[in-house]
Protein backbone atom coordinates (compact mmCIF):
# COMPACT_ATOMS: atom_id res chain seq x y z
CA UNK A 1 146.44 98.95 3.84
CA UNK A 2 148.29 101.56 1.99
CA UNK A 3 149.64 104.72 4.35
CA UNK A 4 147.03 106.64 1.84
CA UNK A 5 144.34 104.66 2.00
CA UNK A 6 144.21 104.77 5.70
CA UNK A 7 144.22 108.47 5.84
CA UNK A 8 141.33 108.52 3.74
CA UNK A 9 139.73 106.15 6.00
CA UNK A 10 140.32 107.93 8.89
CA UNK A 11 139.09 111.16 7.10
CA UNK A 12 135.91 109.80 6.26
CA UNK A 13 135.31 108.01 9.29
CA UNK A 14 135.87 111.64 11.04
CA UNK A 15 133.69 113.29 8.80
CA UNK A 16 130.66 110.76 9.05
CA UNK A 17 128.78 112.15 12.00
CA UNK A 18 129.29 115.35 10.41
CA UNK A 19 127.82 113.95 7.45
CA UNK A 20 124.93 112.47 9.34
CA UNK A 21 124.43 115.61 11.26
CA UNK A 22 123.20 117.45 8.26
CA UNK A 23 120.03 118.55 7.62
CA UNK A 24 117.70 120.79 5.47
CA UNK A 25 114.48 122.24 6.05
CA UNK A 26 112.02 122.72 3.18
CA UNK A 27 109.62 125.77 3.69
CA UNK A 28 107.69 127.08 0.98
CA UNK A 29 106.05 131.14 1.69
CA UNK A 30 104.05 133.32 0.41
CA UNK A 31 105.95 135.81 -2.15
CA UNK A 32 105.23 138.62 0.08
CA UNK A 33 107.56 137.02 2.64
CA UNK A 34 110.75 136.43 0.11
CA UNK A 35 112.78 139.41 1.61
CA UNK A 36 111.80 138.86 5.63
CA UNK A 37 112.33 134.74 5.52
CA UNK A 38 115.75 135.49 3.60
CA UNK A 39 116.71 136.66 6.50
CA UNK A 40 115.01 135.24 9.19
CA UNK A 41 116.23 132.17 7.00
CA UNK A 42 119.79 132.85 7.64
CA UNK A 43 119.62 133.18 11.25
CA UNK A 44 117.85 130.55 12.26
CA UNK A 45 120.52 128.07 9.92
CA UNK A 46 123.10 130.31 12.70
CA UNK A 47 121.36 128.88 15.43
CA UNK A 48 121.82 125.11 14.09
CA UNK A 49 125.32 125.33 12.09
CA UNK A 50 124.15 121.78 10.76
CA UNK A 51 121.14 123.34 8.96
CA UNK A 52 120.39 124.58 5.71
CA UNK A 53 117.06 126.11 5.21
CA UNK A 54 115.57 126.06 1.28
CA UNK A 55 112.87 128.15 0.64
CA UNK A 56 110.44 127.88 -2.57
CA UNK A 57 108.28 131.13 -2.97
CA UNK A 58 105.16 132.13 -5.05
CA UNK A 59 101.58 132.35 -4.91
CA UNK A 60 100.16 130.54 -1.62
CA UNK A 61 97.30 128.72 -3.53
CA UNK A 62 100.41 127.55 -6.21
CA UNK A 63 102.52 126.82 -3.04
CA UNK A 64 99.33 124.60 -1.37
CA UNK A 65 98.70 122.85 -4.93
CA UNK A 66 102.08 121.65 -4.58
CA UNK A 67 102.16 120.32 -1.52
CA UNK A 68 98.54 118.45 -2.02
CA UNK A 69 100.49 116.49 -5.03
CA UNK A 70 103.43 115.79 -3.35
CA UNK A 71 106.08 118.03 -3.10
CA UNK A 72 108.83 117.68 -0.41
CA UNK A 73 107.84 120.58 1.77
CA UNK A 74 108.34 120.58 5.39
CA UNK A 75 107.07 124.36 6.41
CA UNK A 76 104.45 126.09 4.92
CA UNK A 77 103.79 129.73 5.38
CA UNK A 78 100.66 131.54 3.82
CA UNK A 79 99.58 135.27 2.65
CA UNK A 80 95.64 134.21 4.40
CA UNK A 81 94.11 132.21 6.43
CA UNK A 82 91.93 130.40 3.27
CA UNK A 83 94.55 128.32 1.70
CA UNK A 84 96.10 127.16 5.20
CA UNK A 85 92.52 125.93 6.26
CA UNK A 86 92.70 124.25 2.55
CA UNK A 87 95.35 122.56 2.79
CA UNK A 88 94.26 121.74 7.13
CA UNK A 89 91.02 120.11 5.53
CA UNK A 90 92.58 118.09 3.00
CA UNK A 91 94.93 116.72 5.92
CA UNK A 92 98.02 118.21 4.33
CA UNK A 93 98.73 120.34 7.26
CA UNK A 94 99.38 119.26 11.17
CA UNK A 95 96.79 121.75 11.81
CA UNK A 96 98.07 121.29 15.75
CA UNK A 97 101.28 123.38 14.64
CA UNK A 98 99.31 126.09 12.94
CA UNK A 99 99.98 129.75 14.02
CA UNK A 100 99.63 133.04 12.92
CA UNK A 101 103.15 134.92 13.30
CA UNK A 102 102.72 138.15 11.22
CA UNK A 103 100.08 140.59 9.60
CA UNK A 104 99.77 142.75 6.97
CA UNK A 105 97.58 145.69 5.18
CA UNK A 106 96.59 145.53 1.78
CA UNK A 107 97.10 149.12 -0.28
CA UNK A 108 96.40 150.62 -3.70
CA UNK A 109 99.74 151.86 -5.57
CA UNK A 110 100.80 153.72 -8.86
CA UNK A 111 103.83 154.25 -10.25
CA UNK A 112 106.21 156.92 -8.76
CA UNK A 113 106.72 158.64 -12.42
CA UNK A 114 103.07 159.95 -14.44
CA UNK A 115 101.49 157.85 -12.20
CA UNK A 116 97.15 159.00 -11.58
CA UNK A 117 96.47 161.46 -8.28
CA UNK A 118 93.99 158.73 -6.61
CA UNK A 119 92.30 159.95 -3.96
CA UNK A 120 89.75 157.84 -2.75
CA UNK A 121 89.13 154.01 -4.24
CA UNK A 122 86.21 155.17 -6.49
CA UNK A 123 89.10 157.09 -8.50
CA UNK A 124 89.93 153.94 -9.77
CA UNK A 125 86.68 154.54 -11.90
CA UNK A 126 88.85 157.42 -13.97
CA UNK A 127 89.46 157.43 -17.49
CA UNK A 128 93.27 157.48 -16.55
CA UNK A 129 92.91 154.61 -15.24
CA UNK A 130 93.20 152.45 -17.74
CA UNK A 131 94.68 149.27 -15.97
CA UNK A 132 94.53 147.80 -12.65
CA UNK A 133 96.80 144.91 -11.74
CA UNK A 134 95.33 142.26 -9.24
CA UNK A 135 96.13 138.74 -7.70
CA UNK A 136 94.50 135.71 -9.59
CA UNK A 137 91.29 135.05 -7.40
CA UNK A 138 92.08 130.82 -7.43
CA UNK A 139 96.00 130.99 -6.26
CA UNK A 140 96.64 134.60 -5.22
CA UNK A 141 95.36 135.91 -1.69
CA UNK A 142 96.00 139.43 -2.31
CA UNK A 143 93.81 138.80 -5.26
CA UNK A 144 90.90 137.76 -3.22
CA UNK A 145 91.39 140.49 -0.54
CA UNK A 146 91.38 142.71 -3.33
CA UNK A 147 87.88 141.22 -4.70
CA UNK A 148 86.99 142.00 -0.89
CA UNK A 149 87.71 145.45 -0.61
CA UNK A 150 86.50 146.33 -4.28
CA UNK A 151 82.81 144.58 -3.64
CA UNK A 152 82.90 146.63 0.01
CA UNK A 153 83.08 149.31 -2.41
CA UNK A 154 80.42 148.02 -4.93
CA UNK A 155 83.10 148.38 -7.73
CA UNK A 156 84.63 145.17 -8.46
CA UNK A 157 81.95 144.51 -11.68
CA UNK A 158 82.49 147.95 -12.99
CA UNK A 159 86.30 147.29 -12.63
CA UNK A 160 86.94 143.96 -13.74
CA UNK A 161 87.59 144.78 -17.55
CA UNK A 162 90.81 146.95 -16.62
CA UNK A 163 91.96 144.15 -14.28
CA UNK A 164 95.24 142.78 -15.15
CA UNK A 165 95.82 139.29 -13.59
CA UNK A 166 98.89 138.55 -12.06
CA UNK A 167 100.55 135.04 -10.40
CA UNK A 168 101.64 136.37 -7.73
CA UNK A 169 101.58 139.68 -5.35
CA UNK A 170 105.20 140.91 -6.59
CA UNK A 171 104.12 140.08 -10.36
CA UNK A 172 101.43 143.00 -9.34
CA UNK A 173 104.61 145.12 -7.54
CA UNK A 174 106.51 144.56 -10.80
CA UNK A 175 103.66 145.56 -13.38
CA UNK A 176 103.32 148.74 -11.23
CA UNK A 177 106.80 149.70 -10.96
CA UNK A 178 107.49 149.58 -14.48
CA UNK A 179 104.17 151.97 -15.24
CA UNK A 180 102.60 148.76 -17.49
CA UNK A 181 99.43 149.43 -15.16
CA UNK A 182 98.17 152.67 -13.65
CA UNK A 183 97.47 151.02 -10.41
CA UNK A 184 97.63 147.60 -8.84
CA UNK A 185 96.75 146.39 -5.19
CA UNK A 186 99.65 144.74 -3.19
CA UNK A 187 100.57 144.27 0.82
CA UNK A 188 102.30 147.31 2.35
CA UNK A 189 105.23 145.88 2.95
CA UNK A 190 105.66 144.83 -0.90
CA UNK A 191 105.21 148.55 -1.58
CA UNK A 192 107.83 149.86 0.58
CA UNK A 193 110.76 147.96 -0.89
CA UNK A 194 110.60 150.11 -4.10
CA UNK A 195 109.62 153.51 -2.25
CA UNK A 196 111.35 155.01 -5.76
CA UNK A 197 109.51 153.34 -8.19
CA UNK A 198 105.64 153.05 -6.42
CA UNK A 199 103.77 155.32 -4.04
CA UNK A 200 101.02 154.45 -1.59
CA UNK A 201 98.52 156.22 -2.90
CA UNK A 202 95.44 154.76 -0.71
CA UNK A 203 94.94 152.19 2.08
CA UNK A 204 92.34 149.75 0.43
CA UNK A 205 89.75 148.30 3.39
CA UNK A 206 86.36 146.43 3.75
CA UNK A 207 88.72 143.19 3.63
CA UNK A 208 89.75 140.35 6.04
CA UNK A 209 92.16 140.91 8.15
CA UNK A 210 95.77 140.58 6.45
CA UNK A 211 97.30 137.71 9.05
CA UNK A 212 99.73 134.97 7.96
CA UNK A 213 99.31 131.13 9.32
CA UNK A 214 102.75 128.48 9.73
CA UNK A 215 102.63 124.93 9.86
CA UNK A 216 104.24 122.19 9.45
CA UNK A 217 103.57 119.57 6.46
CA UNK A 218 102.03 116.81 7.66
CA UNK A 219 104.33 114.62 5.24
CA UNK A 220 107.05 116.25 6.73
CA UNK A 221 110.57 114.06 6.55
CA UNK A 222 111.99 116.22 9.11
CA UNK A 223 109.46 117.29 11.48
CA UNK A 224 111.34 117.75 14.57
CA UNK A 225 113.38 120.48 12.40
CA UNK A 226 110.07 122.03 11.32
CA UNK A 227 108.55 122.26 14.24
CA UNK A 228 111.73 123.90 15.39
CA UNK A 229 111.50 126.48 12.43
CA UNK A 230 107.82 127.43 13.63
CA UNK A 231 108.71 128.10 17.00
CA UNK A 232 111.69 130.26 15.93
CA UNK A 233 109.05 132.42 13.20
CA UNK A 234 107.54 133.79 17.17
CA UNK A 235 110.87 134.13 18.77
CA UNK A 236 112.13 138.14 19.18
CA UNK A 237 114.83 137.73 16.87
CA UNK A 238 112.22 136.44 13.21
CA UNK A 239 109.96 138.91 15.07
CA UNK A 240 112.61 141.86 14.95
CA UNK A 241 113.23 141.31 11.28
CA UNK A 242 109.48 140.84 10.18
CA UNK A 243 109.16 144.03 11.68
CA UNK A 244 111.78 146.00 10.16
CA UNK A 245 110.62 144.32 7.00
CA UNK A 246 106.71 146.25 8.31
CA UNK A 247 104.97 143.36 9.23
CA UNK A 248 102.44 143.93 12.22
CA UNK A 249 101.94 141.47 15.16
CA UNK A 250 99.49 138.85 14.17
């Protein structure tokens, strides 16, 4: 064998359990987690230099779709308890891995600039208010805690024809921020990434309670890895960040 060949041998042969060592976790999440699992995302592949962690966002009914037709998911991480018991009932989820690691609050915004003085949730009702952007009821939870809080408040019906649908809870964040909508509901930690472009105006309530469910897929390829990522979602450390990030305790 040639004195180059062999090096290249011996480099690959050195590099094999390497090689084999790698691994990647697939966990889709809710859209309202994007910013928090970034992170959390980063320090967990710290703990296991081997691992890379992929993440695939959006709406959690979208995300659960998915994963009923097939998709290589390992992880998944919801905005309600609804889809997770969906996707536990249609034995897509290990449902013995399932737990809650985070909560939320659901809150009415307008934009920072010419945005309407609101009040109280029946100021909603104003002529000024001329659009209202809300979750898709079939794939968006904040959606359907919207619906929730609105029929608490006897006003969904006389709402509805200023509703502006959106796919996902930051699509609503987005519409707001760029004064498209006078209003829109979102999670209170969505809100307070843009503190310059939307204000709080209420806290919406007469909803469920805002608490997010892991588990792992029960077509998982690599559920040793997945299980590990669940378990690391309740150490201090994903705990720290979720909070800093205002998530509550679950």
């Amino acid at each position: 064998m040639k004195p180059f060949c062999r090096l290249v041998v011996v480099a690959l042969l050195a590099a094999a359990p390497l090689l084999a060592a790698a691994q990647q976790v697939t966990v889709s999440a809710a859209a309202s987690l994007t910013n928090a699992f970034r992170e959390i995302g980063t320090r967990f592949e710290a703990t296991k230099p081997s691992t890379t962690v992929r993440f695939n966002f959006a709406a959690s009914g979208v995300l659960i779709q998915q994963i009923l037709q097939g998709a290589p998911v390992d992880v998944f991480a919801s905005a309600d308890q609804e889809t997770m018991d969906r996707g536990v009932k249609d034995k897509a989820i290990d449902a013995s891995t399932r737990r809650d690691f985070a909560a939320n609050s659901l809150v009415i915004i307008t934009p920072t600039l010419g945005g309407p003085a609101l009040s109280k949730v029946e100021d909603l009702a104003k002529a000024e208010v001329k659009r209202i952007a809300v979750g898709k009821l079939a794939t968006v939870p904040v959606g359907r805690y919207t619906k929730q809080s609105l029929d608490s408040a006897s006003l969904w019906t006389a709402l509805a024809p200023k509703f502006v649908e959106a796919d996902n809870v930051r699509q609503v964040l987005d519409y707001v921020a760029r004064g498209e909508v006078e209003a829109g509901f979102v999670y209170r930690t969505d809100a307070e990434l843009i503190k310059d472009k939307v204000r709080i105006a209420l806290t919406a309530g007469g909803h469920a309670p805002v608490t997010y469910p892991v588990a792992v897929v029960a077509q998982s390829q690599q559920g040793a890895l997945a299980r590990e990522f669940v378990a690391f979602l309740a150490s201090s450390e994903a705990q720290g960040i979720l909070a800093r990030y205002g998530f509550g305790k679950p």
